[in-house]
Protein backbone atom coordinates (compact mmCIF):
# COMPACT_ATOMS: atom_id res chain seq x y z
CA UNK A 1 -3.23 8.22 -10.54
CA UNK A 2 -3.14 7.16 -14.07
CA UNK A 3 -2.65 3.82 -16.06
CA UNK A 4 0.67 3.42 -17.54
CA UNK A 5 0.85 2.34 -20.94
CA UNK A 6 3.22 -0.67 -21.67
CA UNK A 7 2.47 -1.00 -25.45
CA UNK A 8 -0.73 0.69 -27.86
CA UNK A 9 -3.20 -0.88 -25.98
CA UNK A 10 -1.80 -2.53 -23.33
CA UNK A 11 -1.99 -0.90 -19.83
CA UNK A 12 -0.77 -1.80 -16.10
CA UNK A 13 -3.41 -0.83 -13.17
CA UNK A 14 -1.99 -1.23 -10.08
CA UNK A 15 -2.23 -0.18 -6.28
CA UNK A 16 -0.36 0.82 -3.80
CA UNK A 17 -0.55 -0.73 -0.31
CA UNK A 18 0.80 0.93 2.29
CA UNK A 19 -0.58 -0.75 5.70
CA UNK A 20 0.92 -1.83 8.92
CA UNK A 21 -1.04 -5.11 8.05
CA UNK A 22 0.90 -8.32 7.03
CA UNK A 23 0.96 -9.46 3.73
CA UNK A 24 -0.31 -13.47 4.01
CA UNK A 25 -1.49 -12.23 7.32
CA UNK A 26 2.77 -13.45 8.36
CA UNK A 27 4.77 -11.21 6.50
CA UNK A 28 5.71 -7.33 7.69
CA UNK A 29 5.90 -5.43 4.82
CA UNK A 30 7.06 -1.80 6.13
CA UNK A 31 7.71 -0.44 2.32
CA UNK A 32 4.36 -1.57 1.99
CA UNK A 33 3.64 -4.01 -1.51
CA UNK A 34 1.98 -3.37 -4.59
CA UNK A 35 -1.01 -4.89 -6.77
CA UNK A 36 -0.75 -4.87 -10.27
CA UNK A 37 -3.30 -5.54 -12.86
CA UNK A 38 -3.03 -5.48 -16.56
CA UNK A 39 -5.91 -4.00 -19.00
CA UNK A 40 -5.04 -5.30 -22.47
CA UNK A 41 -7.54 -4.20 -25.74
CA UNK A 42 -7.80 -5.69 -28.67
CA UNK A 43 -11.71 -5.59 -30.45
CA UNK A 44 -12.59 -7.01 -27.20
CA UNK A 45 -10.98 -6.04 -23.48
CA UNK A 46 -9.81 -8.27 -21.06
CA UNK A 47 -8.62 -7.39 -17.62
CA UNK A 48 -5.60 -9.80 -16.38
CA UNK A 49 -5.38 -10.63 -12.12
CA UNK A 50 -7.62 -8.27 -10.07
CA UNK A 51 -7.20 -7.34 -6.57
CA UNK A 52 -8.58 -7.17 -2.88
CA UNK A 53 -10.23 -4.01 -1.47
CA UNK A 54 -7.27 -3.49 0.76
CA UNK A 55 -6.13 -0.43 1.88
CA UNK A 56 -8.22 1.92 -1.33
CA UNK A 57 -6.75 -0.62 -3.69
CA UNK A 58 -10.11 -0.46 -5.63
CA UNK A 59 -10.56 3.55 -5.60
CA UNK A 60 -7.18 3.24 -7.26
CA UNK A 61 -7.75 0.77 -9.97
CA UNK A 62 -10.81 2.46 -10.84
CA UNK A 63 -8.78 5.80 -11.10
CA UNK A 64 -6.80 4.76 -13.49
CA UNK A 65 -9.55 2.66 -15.58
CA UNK A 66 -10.70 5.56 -16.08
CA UNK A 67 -7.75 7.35 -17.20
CA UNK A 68 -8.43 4.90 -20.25
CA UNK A 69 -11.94 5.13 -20.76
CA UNK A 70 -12.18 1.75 -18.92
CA UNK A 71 -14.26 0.29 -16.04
CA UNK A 72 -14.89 -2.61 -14.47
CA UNK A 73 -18.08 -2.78 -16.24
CA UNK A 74 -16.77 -2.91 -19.88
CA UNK A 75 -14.14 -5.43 -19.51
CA UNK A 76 -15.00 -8.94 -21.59
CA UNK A 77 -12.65 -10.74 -20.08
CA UNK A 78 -11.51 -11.52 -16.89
CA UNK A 79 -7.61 -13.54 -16.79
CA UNK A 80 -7.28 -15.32 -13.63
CA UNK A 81 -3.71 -16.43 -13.55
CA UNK A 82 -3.49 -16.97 -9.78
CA UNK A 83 -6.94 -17.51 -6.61
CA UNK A 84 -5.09 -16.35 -3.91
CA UNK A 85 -7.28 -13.76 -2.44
CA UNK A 86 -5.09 -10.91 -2.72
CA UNK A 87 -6.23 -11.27 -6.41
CA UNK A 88 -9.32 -12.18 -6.09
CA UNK A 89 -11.18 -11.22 -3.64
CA UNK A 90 -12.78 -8.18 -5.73
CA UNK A 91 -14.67 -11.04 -7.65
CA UNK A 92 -17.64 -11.19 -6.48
CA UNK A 93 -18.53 -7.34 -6.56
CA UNK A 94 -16.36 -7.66 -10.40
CA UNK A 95 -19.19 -9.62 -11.29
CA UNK A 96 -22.44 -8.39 -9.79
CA UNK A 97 -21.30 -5.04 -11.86
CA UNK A 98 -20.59 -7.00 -15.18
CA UNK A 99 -22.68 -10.16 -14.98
CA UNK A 100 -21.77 -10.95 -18.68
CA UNK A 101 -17.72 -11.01 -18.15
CA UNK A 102 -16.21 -14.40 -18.96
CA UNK A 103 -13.87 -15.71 -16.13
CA UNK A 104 -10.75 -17.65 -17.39
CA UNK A 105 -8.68 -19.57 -15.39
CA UNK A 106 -7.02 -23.18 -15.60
CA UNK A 107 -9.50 -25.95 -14.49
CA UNK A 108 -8.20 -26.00 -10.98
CA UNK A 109 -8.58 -22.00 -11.08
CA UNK A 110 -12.24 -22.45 -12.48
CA UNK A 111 -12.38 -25.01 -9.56
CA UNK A 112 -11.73 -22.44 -7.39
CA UNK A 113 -14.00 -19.61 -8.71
CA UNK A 114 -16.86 -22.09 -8.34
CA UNK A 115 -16.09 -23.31 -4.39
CA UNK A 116 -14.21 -20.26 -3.31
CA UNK A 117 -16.86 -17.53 -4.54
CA UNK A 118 -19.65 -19.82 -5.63
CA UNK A 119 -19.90 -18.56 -9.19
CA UNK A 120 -21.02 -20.62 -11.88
CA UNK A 121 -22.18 -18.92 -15.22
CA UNK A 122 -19.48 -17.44 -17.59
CA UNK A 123 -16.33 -19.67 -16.80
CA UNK A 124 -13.65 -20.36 -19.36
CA UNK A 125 -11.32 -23.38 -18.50
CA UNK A 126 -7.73 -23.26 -20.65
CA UNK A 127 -4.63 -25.35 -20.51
CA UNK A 128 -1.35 -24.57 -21.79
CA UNK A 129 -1.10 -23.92 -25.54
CA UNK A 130 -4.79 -22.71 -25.10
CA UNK A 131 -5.37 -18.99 -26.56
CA UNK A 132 -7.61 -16.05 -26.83
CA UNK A 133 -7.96 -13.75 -29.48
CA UNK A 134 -9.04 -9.93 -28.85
CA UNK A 135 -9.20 -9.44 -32.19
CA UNK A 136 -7.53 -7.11 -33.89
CA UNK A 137 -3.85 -9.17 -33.97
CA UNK A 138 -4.31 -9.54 -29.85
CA UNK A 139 -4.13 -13.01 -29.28
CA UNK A 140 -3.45 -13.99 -25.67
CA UNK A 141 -1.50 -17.44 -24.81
CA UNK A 142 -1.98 -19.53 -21.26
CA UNK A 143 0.91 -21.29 -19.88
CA UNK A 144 -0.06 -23.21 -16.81
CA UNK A 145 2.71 -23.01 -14.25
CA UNK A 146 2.09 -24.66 -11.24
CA UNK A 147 2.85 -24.18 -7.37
CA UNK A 148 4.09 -20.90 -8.20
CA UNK A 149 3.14 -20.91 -5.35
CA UNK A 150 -0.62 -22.39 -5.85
CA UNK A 151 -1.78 -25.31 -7.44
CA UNK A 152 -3.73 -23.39 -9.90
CA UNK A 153 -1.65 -21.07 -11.21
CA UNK A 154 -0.53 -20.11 -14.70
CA UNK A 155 0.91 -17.27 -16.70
CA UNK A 156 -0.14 -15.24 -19.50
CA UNK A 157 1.76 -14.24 -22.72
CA UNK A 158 0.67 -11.31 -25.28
CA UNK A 159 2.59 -12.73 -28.60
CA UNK A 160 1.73 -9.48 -30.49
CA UNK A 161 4.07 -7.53 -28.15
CA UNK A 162 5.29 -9.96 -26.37
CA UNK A 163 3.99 -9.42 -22.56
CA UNK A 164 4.71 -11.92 -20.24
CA UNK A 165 1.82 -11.71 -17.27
CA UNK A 166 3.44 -13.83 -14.23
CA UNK A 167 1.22 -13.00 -11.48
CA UNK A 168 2.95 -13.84 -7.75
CA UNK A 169 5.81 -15.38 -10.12
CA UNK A 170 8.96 -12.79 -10.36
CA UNK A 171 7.11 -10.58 -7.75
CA UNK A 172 8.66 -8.38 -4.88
CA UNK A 173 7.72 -6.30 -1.88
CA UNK A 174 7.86 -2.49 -2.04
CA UNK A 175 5.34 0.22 -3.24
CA UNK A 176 6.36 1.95 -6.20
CA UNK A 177 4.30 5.46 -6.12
CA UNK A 178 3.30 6.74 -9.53
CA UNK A 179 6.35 4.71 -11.60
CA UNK A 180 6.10 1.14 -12.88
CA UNK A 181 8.64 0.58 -14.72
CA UNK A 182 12.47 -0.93 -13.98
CA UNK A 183 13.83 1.83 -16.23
CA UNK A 184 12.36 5.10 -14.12
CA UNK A 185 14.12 3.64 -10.85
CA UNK A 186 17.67 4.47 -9.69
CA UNK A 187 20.52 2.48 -9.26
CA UNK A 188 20.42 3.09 -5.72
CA UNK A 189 16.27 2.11 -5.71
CA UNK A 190 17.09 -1.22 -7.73
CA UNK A 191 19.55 -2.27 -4.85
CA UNK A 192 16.50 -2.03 -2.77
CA UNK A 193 13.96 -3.86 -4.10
CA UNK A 194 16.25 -6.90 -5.10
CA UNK A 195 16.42 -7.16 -1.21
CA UNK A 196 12.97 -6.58 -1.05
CA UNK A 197 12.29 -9.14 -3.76
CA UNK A 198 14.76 -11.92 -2.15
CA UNK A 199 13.13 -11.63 0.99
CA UNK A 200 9.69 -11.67 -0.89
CA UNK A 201 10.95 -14.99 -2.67
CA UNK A 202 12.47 -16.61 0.85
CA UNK A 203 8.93 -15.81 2.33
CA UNK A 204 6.44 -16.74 -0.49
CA UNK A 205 7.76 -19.02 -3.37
CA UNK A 206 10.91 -21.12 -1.48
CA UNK A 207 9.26 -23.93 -1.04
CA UNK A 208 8.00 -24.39 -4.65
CA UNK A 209 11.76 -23.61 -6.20
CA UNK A 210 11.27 -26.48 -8.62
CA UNK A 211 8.24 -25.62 -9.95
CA UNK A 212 10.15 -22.43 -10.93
CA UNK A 213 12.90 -23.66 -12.39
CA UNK A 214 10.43 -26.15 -14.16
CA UNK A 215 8.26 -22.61 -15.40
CA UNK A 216 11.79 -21.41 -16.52
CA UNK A 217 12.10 -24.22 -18.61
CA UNK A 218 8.37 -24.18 -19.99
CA UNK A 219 8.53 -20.56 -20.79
CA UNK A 220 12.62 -20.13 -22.03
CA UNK A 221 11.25 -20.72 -25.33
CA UNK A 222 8.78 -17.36 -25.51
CA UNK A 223 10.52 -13.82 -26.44
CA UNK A 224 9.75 -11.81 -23.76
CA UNK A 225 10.23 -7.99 -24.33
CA UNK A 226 8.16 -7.17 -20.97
CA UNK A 227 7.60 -9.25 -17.77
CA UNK A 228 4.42 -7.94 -16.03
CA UNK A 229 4.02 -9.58 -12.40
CA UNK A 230 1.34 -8.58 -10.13
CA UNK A 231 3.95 -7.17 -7.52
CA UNK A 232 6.54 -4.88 -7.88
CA UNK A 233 8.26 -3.14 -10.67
CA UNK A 234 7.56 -4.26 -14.47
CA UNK A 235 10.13 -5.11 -16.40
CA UNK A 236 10.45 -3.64 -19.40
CA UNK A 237 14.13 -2.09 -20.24
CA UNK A 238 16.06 -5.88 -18.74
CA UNK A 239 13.21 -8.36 -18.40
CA UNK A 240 16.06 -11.15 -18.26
CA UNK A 241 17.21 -9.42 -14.77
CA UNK A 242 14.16 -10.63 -13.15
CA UNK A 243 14.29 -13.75 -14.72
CA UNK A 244 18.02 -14.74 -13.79
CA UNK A 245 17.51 -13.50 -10.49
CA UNK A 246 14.47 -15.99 -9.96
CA UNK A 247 16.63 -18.94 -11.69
CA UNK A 248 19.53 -18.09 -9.24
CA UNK A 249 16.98 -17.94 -6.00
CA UNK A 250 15.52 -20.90 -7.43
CA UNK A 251 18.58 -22.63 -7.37
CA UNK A 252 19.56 -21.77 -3.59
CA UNK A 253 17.38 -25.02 -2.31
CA UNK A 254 17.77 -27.28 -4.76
CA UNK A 255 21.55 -27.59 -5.04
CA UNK A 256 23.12 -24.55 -6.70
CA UNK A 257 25.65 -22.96 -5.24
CA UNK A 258 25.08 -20.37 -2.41
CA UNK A 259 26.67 -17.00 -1.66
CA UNK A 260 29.62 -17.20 0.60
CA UNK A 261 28.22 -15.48 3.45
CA UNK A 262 27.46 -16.32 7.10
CA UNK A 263 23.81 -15.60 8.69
CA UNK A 264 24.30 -15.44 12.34
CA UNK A 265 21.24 -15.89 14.21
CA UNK A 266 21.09 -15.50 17.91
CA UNK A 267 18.99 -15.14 20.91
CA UNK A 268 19.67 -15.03 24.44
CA UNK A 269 17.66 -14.99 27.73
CA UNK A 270 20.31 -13.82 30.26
CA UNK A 271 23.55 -12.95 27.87
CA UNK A 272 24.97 -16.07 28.14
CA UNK A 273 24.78 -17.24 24.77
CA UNK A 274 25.39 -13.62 23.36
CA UNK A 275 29.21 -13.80 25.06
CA UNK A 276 29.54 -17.09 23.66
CA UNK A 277 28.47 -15.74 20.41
CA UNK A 278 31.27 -13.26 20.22
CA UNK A 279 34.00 -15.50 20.23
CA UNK A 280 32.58 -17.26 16.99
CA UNK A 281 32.58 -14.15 15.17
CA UNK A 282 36.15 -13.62 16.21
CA UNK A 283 36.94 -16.53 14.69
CA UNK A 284 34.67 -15.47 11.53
CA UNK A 285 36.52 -12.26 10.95
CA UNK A 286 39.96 -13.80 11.00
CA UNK A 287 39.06 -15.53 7.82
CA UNK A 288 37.19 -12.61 6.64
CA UNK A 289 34.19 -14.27 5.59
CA UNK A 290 31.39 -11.26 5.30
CA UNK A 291 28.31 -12.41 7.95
CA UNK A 292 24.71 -10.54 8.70
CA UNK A 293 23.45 -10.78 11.90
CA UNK A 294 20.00 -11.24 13.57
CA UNK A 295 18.76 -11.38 17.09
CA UNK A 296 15.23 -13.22 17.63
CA UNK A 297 12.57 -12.02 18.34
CA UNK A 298 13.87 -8.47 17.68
CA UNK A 299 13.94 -9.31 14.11
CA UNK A 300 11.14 -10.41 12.39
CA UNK A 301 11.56 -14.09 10.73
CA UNK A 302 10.47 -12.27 7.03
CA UNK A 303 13.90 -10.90 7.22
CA UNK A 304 15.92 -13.50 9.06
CA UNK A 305 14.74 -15.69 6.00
CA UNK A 306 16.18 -13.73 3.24
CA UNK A 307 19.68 -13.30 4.56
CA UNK A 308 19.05 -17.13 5.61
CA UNK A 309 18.16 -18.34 2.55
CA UNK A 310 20.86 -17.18 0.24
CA UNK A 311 23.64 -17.54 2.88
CA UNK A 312 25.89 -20.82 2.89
CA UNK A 313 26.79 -20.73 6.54
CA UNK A 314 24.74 -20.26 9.44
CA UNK A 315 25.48 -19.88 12.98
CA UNK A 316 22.65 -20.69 15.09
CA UNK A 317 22.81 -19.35 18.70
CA UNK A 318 20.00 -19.67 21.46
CA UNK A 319 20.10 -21.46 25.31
CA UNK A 320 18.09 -24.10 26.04
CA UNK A 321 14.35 -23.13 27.07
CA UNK A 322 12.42 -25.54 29.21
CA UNK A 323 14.31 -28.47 27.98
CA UNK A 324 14.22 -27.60 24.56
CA UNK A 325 15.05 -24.26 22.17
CA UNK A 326 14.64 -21.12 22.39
CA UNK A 327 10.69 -20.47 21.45
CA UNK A 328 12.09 -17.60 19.06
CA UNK A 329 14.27 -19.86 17.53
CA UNK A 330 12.50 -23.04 17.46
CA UNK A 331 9.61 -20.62 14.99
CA UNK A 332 12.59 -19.80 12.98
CA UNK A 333 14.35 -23.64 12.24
CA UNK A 334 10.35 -24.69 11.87
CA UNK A 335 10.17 -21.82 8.57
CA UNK A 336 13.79 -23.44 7.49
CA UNK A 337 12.22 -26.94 7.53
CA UNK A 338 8.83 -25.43 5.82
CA UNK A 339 10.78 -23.28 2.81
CA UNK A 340 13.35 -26.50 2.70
CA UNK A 341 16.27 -24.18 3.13
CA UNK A 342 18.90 -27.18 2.65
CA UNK A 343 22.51 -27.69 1.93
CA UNK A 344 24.19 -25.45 4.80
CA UNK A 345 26.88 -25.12 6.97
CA UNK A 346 26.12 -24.86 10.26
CA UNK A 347 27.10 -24.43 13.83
CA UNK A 348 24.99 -24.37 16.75
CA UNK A 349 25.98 -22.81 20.09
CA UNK A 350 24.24 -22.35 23.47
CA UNK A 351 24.50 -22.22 26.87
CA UNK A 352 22.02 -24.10 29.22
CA UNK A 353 20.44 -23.41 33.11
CA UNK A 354 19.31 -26.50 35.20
CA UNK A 355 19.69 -28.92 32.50
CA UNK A 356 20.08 -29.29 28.62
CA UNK A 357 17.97 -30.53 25.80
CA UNK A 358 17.83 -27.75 23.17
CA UNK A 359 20.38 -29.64 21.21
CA UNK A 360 18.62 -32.99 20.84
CA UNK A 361 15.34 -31.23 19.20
CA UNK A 362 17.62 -28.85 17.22
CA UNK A 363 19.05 -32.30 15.13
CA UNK A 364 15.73 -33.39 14.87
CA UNK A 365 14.65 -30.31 13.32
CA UNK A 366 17.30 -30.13 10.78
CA UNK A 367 17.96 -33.55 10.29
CA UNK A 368 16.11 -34.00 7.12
CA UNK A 369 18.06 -30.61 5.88
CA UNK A 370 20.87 -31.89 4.62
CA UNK A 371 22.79 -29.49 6.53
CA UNK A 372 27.01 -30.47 6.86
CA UNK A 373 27.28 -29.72 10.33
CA UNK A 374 30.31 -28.27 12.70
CA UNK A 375 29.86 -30.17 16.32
CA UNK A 376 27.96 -27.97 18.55
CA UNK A 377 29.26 -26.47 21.66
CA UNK A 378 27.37 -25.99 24.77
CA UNK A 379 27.71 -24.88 28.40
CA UNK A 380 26.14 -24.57 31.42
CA UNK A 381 25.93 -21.02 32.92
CA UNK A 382 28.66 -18.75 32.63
CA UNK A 383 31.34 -18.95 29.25
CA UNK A 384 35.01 -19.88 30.49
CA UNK A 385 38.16 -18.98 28.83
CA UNK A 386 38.43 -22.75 27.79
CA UNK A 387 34.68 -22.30 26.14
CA UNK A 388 35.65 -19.12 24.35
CA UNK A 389 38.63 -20.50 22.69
CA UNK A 390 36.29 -23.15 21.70
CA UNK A 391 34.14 -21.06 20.09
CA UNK A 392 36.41 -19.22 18.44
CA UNK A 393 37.90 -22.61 16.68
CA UNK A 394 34.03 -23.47 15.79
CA UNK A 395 33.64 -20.31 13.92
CA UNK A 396 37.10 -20.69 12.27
CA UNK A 397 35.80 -24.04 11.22
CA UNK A 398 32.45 -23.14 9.99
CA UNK A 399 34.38 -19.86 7.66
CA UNK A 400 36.68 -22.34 6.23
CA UNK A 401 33.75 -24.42 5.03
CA UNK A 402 31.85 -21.91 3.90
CA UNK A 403 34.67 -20.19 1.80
CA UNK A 404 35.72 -24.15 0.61
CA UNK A 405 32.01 -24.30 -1.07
């Protein structure tokens, strides 16, 4: 592997992961993910984000350092824009090869780099509006940008060519091989990783959407030619595609409008619930309203969330379990609650045993969601003809909301 070359002396290094681990330790990633660093020379050399050893993610970088006449050893500088692990956790060995590279970081990153990895010597705190110069018309700016998705994190811009670094911010899953770049990938391959970066977003960064739309804001000044995020593709032919899509995912839990589309989720101990569930998407289809679908816990929640998250309507379907939900389910609302996944339509279905219950924890779940509600429908045992043309009117109900915005 080689470095790619962004601008004269401005390089991206990055690995790919392919592993059956989970990114976070929660997340499947079955495209696998990437980790992207950024080697950027002026007089001096600074290296911006590093990496874990994970899965020959150092054997790579060091490939293409090479590639450039670069190691770890000669770097100057090392740009911390984000702690998490992922790219960090090379730090330690970073510095017992180069004991003279200057860490820089925003003081809650130096913070960090002093408790997490109990270094001490060489640390650089900056703010926003702080700078380094390379030398040689490289001057770096530091934007701090935080809880995206950590409290310590910030973003990096090149002014000479006008390289925005954004770390975990507009990030996605998905290798990318030996291209970088959003120009060398196909139509086709772009429709892919904006699913892979939605459901990266749902996963990771929901529950921080203001701080993006507040790093929007902060940044919507800069001219940015190329945005250069630690995962996934960079940016460089439509930067503002990655942007708008982050302001429009941004905007799906915290009052924008969402896409007119149904998530059914569903699980079912007996097939019970699942024949209930069929007359609600009868009544779904009449109006034509365009639903996914996801049974639990066939389908992992990484991907329940993405189609969750964007979706207006959701149809929630489980029995009661014990008194209470579904276990598969329950894990599911819990994530809602965590990534505030508010303003929905919803209706909740379910058939019970011995006795009911799942309902009462389901509103307690939800009830600081803000969700607009159709009545729930349950029943004990088998689904009647009287219950299925209940449904049926439930799912009507929750389309025509949905489509009514």
């Amino acid at each position: 592997m080689h470095a790619h070359t962004i601008s004269d002396g401005v390089y991206a290094i990055h690995a790919n992961i392919k592993t059956a681990a989970r990114f976070e330790g929660i997340w499947p990633i079955p495209n696998g993910v990437t980790i992207n660093s950024y080697l950027v020379h002026g007089e001096k050399t600074a290296l911006i984000d590093l990496a874990k050893d994970w899965a020959g993610s150092i054997t790579q970088f060091e490939a293409q350092l090479e590639s450039v006449d670069s190691s770890f050893e000669s770097i100057d500088y090392l740009v911390l824009n984000h702690l998490e692990p992922d790219h960090t956790a090379f730090l330690v060995e970073l510095r017992r090869r180069n004991p003279n590279v200057q860490i820089i970081s925003t003081p809650k990153g130096i913070a960090m780099v002093r408790n997490f990895f109990k270094i001490t010597e060489g640390l650089r705190e900056v703010k926003t509006g702080d700078t380094l110069d390379l030398g040689g018309g490289r001057i770096l700016e530091f934007y701090e940008t935080p809880n995206i998705h950590w409290p310590e994190t910030m973003m990096t811009y090149d002014s000479k060519d006008k390289i925005l670094f954004s770390c975990d911010g507009f990030g996605s899953y998905g290798t990318l091989g030996d291209r970088i770049f959003d120009d060398e990938f196909t139509e086709e391959e772009h429709v892919f990783f904006e699913k892979e970066t939605l459901r990266y977003y749902s996963n990771i960064v929901a529950s921080f959407s203001p701080f993006v739309t507040k790093a929007l804001a902060k940044l919507s000044d800069l001219q940015v030619k190329v945005v250069a995020p630690s995962h996934g593709m960079v940016w460089r032919k439509n930067p503002s595609t990655i942007l708008d899509r982050y302001e429009r995912y941004a905007g799906y839990n915290t009052g924008a409008p969402l896409e007119k589309h149904i998530c059914i989720i569903w699980g079912s101990m007996y097939g019970y619930t699942r024949a209930g569930l069929e007359a609600v998407i009868e009544g779904i289809e009449e109006l034509k309203v365009p639903y996914t679908i996801h049974q639990v816990p066939d389908t992992d929640a990484s991907f329940v969330l993405a189609d969750a998250y964007k979706a207006a309507g959701l149809v929630i379907a489980m029995p009661t379990y014990e008194y209470k939900m579904f276990p598969p389910m329950a894990h599911v609302l819990d994530l809602f609650s965590r990534k505030h996944f508010t303003g929905k339509k919803a209706l909740r279905i379910g058939s019970w045993g011995w006795s009911g219950g799942a309902k009462k924890e389901y509103e307690e779940c939800i009830s600081k969601l803000s969700w607009d509600s159709v009545e729930s429908a349950e029943w004990q045992g088998i689904v009647t003809q009287e219950d299925l043309g209940l449904l049926k009117e439930r799912g009507k109900i929750l389309a025509q909301k949905v489509l009514q915005g």
